[in-house]
C-alpha atoms as a PDB file:
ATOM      1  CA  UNK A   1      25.200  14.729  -1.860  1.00  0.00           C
ATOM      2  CA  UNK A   2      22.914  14.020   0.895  1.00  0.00           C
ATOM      3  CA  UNK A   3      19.567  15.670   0.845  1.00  0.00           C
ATOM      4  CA  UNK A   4      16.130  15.611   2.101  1.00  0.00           C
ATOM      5  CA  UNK A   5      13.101  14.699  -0.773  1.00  0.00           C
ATOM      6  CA  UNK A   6       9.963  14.850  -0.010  1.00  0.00           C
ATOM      7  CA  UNK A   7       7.965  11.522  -1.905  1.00  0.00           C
ATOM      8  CA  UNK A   8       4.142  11.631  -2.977  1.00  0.00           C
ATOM      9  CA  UNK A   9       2.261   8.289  -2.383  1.00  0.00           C
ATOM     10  CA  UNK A  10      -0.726   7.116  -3.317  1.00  0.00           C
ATOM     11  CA  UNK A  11      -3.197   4.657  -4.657  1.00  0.00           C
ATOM     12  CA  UNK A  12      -6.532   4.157  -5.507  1.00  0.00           C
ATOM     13  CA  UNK A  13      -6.420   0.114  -6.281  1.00  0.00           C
ATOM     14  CA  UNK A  14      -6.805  -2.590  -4.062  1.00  0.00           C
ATOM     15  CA  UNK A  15      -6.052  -2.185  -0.332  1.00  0.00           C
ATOM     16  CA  UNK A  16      -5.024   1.057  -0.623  1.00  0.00           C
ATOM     17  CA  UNK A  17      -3.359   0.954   2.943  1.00  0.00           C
ATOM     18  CA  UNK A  18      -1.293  -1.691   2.533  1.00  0.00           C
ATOM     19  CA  UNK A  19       0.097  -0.316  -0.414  1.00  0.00           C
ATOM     20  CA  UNK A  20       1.304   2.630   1.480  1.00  0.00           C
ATOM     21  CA  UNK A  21       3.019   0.685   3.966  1.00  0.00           C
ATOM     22  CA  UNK A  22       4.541  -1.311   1.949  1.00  0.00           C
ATOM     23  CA  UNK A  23       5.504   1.518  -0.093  1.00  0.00           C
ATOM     24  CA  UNK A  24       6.853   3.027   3.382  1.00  0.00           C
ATOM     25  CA  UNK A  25       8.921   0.098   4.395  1.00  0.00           C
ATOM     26  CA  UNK A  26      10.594  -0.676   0.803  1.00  0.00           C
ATOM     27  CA  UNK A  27      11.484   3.229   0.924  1.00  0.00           C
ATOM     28  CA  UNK A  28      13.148   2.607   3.978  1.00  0.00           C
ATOM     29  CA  UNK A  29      15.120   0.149   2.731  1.00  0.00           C
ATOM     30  CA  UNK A  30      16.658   2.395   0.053  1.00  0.00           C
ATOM     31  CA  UNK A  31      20.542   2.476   0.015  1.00  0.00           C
ATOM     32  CA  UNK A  32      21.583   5.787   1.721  1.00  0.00           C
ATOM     33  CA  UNK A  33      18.039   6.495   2.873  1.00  0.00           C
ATOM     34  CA  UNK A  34      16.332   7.125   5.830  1.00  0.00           C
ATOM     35  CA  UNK A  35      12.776   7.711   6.584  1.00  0.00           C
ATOM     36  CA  UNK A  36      12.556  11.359   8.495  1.00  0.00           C
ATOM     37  CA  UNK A  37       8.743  11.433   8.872  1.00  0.00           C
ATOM     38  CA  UNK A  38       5.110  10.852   7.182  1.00  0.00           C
ATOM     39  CA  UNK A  39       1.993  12.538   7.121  1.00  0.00           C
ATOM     40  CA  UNK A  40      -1.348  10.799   7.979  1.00  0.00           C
ATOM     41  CA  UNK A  41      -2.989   9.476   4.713  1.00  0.00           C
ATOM     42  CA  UNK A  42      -5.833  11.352   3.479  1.00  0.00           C
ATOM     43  CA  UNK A  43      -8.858  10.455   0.723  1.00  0.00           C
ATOM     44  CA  UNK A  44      -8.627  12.408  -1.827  1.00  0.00           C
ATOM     45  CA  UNK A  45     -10.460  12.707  -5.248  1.00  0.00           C
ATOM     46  CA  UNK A  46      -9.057  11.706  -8.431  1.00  0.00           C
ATOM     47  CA  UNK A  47      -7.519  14.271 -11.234  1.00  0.00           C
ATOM     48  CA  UNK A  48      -7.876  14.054 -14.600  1.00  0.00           C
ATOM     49  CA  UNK A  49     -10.077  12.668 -17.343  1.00  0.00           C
ATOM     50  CA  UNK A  50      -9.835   9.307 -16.530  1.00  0.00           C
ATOM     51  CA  UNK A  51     -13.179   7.705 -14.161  1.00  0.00           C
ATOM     52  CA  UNK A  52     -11.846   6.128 -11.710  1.00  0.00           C
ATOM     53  CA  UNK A  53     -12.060   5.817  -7.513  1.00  0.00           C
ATOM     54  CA  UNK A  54     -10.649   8.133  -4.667  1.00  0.00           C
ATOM     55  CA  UNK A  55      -7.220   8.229  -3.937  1.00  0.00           C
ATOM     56  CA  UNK A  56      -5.338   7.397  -0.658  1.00  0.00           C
ATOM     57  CA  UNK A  57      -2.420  10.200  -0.154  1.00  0.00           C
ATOM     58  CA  UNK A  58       0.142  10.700   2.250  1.00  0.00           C
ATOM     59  CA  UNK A  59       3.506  12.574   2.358  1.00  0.00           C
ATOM     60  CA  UNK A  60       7.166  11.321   3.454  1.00  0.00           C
ATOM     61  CA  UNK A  61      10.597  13.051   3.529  1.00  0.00           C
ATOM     62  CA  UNK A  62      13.356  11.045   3.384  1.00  0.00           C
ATOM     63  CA  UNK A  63      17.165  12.158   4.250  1.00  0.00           C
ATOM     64  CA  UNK A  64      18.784  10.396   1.094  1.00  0.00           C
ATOM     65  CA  UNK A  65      22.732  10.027  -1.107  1.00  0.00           C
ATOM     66  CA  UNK A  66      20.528   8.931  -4.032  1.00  0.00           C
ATOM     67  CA  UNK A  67      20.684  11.169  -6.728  1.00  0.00           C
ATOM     68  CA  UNK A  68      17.161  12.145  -8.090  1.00  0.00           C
ATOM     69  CA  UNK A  69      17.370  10.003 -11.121  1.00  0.00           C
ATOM     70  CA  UNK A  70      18.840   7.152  -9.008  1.00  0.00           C
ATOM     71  CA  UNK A  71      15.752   7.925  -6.607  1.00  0.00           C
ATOM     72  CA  UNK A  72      13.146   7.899  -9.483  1.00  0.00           C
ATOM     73  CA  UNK A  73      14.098   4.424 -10.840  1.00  0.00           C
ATOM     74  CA  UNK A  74      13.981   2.481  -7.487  1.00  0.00           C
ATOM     75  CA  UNK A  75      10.974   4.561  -6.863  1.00  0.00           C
ATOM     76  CA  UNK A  76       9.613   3.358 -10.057  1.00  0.00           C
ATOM     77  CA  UNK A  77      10.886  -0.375  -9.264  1.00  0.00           C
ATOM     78  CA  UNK A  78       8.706  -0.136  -5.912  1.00  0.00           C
ATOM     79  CA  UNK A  79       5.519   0.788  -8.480  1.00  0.00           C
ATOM     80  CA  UNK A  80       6.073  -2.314 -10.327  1.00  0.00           C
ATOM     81  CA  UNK A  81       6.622  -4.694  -7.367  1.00  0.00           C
ATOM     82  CA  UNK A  82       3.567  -3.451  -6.049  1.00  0.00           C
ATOM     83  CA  UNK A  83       1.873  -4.438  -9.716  1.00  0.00           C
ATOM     84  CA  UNK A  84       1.699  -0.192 -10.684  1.00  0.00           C
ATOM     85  CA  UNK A  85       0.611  -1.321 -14.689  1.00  0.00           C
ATOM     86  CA  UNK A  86       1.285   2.103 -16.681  1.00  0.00           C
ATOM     87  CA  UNK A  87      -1.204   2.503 -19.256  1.00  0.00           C
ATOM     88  CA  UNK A  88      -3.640   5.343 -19.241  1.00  0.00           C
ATOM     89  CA  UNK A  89      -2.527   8.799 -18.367  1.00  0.00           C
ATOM     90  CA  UNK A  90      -3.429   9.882 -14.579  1.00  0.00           C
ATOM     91  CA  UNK A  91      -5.590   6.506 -14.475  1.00  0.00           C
ATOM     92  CA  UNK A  92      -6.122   4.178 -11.789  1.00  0.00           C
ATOM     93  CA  UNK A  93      -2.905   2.260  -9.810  1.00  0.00           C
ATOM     94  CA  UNK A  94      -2.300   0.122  -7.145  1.00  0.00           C
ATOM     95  CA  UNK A  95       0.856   2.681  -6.010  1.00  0.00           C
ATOM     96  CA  UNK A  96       2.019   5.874  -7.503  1.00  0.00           C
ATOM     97  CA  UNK A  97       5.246   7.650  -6.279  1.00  0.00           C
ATOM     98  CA  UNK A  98       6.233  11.510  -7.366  1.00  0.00           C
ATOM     99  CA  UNK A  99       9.103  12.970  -6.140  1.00  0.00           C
ATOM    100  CA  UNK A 100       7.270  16.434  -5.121  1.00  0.00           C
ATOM    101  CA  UNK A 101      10.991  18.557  -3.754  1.00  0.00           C
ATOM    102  CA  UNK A 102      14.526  18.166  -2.772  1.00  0.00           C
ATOM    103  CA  UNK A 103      15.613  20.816  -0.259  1.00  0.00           C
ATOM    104  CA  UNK A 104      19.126  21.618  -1.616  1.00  0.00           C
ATOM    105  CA  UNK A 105      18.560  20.467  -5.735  1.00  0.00           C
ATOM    106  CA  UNK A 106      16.224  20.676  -8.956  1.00  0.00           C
ATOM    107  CA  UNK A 107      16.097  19.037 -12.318  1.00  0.00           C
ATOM    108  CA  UNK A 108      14.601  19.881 -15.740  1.00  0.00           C
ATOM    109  CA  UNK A 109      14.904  16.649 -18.185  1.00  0.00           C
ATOM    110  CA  UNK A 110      12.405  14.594 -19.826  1.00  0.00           C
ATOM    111  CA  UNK A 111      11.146  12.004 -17.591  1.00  0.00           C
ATOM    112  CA  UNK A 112      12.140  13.966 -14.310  1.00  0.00           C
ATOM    113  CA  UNK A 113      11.270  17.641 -13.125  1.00  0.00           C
ATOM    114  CA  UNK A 114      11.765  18.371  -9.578  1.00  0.00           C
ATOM    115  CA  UNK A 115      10.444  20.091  -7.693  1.00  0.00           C
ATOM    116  CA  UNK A 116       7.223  18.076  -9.594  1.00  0.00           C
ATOM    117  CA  UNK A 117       5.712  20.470 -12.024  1.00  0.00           C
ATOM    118  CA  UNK A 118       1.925  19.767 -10.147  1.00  0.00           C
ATOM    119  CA  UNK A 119       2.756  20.673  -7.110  1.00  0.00           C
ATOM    120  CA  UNK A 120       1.270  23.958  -6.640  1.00  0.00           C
ATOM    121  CA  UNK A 121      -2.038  22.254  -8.609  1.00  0.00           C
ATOM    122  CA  UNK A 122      -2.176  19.997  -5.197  1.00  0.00           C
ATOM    123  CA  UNK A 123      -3.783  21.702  -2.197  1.00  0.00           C
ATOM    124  CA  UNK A 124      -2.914  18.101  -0.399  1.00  0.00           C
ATOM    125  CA  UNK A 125       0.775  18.204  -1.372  1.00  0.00           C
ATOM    126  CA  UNK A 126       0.953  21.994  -0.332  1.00  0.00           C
ATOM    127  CA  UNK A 127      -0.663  20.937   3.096  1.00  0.00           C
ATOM    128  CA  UNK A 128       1.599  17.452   3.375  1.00  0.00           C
ATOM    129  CA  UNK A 129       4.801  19.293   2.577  1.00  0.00           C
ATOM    130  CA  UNK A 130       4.081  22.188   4.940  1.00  0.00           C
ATOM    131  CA  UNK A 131       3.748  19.921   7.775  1.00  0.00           C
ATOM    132  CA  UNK A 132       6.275  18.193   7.100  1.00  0.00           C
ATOM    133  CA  UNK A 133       8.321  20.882   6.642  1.00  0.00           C
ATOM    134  CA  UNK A 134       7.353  22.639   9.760  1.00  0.00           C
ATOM    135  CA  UNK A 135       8.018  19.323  11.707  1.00  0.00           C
ATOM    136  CA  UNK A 136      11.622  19.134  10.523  1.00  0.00           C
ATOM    137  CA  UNK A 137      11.832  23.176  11.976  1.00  0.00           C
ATOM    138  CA  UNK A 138      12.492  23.940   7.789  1.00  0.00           C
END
């Protein structure tokens, strides 16, 4: 089914642009896939218990065929290429993408929820998606 998601990205490791726009181009890439917009990157601070530095954010939406589970695990292969090492909850990476919403699905099962359970905890995802939303006329 073709769809539009809307992708987190971030990261708060290294050059924290570059890792965006890498993480931009490999999404591109994506079987099925094509980039509909982005919103600007924005600083924002870290959440959670973990020290650690800001956080570079932006939004994209994608028009996609990918399933949401196919979606996750090339969005999760993207972490890794860009050396994401998972190891403390909500601590520092060099890339970290969420599927935040699909327009036209949802899932509920361990390892995916969608739309992302913390979205409505994320003033910066509520503003990203809006305009994103609004500059699709949804």
């Amino acid at each position: 089914m073709r769809d539009v998601a809307y992708i987190a990205l971030g990261s708060n490791l290294g050059q924290r642009e570059v890792f965006l726009a890498e993480a931009r181009r490999a999404i591109s890439t994506l079987a099925t896939t094509r980039v509909l917009g982005h919103t600007d990157a924005e600083e924002t601070a870290p959440i959670g218990p973990v020290a650690q530095g800001p956080f570079l954010n932006q939004m994209i939406a994608i028009e996609t065929e990918l399933s949401p589970q196919d979606l996750l695990a090339e969005l999760k292969r993207i972490e890794t290429n860009a050396g994401r090492v998972r190891s403390a909850r909500w601590g520092p990476r060099t890339l970290d993408l969420d599927i935040v919403l699909f327009e036209k699905q949802s899932v509920r099962e361990p390892g995916l929820t969608v739309p992302h359970p913390e979205l409505t905890n994320r003033d910066f995802w509520l503003r990203e998606l809006a305009a994103l939303r609004s500059s699709r006329g949804g």
